[in-house]
C-alpha atoms as a PDB file:
ATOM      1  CA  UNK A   1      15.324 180.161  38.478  1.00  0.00           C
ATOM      2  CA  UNK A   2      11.719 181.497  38.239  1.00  0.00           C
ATOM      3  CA  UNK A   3      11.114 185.024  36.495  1.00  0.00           C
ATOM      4  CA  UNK A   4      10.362 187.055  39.007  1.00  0.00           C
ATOM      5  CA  UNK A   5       8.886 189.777  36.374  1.00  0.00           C
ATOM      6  CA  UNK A   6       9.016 189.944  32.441  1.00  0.00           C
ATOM      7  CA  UNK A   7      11.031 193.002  31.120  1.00  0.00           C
ATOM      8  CA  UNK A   8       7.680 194.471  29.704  1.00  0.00           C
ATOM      9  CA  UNK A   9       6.284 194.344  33.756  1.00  0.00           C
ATOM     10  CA  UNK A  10       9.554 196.488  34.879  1.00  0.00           C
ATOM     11  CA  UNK A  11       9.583 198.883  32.057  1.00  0.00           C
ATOM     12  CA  UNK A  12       5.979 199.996  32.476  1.00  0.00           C
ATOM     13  CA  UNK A  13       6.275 199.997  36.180  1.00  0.00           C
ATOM     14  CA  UNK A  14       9.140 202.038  36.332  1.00  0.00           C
ATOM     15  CA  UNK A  15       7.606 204.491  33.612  1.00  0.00           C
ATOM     16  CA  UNK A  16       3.964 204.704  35.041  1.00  0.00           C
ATOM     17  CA  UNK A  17       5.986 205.876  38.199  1.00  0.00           C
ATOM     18  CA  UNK A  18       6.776 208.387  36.862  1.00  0.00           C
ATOM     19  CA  UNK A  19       4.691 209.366  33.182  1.00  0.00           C
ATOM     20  CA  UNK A  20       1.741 206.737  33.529  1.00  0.00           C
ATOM     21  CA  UNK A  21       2.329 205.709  30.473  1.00  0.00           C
ATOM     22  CA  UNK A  22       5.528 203.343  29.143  1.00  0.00           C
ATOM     23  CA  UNK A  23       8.389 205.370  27.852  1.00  0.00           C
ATOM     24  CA  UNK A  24       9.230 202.085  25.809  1.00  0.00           C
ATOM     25  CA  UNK A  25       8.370 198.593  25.795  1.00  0.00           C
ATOM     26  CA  UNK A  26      11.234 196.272  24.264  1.00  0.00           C
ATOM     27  CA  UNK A  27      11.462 192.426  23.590  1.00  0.00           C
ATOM     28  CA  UNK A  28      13.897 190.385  22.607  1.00  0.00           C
ATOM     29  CA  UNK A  29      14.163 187.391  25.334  1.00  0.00           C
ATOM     30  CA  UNK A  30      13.723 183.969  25.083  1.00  0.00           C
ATOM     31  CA  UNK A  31      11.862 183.377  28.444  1.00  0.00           C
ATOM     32  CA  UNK A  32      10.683 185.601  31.379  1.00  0.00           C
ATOM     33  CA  UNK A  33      13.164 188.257  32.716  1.00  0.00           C
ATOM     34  CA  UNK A  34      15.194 187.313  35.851  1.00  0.00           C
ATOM     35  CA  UNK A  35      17.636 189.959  36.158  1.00  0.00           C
ATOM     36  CA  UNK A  36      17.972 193.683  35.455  1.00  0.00           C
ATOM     37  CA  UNK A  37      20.759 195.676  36.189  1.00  0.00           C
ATOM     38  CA  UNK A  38      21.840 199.015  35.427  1.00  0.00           C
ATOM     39  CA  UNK A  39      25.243 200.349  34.414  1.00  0.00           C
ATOM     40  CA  UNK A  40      27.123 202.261  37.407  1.00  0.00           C
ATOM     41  CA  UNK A  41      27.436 205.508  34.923  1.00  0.00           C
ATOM     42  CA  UNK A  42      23.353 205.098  34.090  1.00  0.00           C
ATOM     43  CA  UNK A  43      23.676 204.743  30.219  1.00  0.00           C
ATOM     44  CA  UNK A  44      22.773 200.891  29.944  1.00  0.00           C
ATOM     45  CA  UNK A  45      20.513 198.275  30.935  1.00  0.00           C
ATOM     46  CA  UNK A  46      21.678 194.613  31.237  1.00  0.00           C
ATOM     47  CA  UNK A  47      18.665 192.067  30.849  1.00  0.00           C
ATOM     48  CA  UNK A  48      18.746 188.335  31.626  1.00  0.00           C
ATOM     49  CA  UNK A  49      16.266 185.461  31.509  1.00  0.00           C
ATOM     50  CA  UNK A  50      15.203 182.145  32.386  1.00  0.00           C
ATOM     51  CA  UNK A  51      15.656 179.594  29.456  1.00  0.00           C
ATOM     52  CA  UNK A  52      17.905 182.576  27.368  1.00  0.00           C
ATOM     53  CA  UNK A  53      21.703 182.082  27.229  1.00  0.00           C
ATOM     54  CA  UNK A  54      22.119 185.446  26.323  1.00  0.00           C
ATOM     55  CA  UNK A  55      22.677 188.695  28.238  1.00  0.00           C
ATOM     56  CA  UNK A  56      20.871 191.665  26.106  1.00  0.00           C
ATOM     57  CA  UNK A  57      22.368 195.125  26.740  1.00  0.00           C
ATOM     58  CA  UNK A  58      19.967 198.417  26.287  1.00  0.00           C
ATOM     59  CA  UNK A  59      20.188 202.140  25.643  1.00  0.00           C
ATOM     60  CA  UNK A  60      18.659 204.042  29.048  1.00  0.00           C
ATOM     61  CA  UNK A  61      18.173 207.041  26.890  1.00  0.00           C
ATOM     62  CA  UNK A  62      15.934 205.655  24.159  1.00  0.00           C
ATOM     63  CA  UNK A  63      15.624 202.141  24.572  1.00  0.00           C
ATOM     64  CA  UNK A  64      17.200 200.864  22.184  1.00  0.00           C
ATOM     65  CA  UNK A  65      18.735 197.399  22.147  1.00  0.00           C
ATOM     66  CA  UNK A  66      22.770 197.297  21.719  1.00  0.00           C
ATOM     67  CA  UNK A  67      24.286 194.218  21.745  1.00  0.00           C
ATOM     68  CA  UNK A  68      24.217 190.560  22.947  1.00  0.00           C
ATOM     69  CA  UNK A  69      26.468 188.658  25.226  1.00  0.00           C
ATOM     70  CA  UNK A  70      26.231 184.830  24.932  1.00  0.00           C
ATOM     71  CA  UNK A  71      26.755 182.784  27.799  1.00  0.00           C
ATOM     72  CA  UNK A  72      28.604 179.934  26.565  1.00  0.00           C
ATOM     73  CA  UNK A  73      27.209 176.333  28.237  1.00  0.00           C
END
């Protein structure tokens, strides 16, 4: 699957929506972000990406990176 943005292009969209400026900017991928979802309660972030077996969960309130799920092959 292609990336359809990078994590860095969502972030600052989402924050320049709404402070035109980024709130945050995190990395921590191996390739291009496919897929960002948010926790039903709001609290988390779940990132995926092309070429990463790893699902990388994030703090909504700061930013901060929590933990990693591996995907096993």
């Amino acid at each position: 699957m292609k990336p359809i943005f990078s994590l860095l292009a969502v972030l600052f969209l989402c924050a320049a929506t709404s402070a035109q400026q980024p709130l945050w900017v995190r990395t921590g991928h191996l390739g291009g972000v496919c897929g960002l979802i948010f926790t039903p309660d709001g609290k988390h972030f779940i990132s995926s990406a092309t070429n990463d077996p790893r699902i990388l969960v994030w703090n909504t309130a700061n930013g901060s990176y929590e933990r990693t799920i591996n995907i096993p092959n």
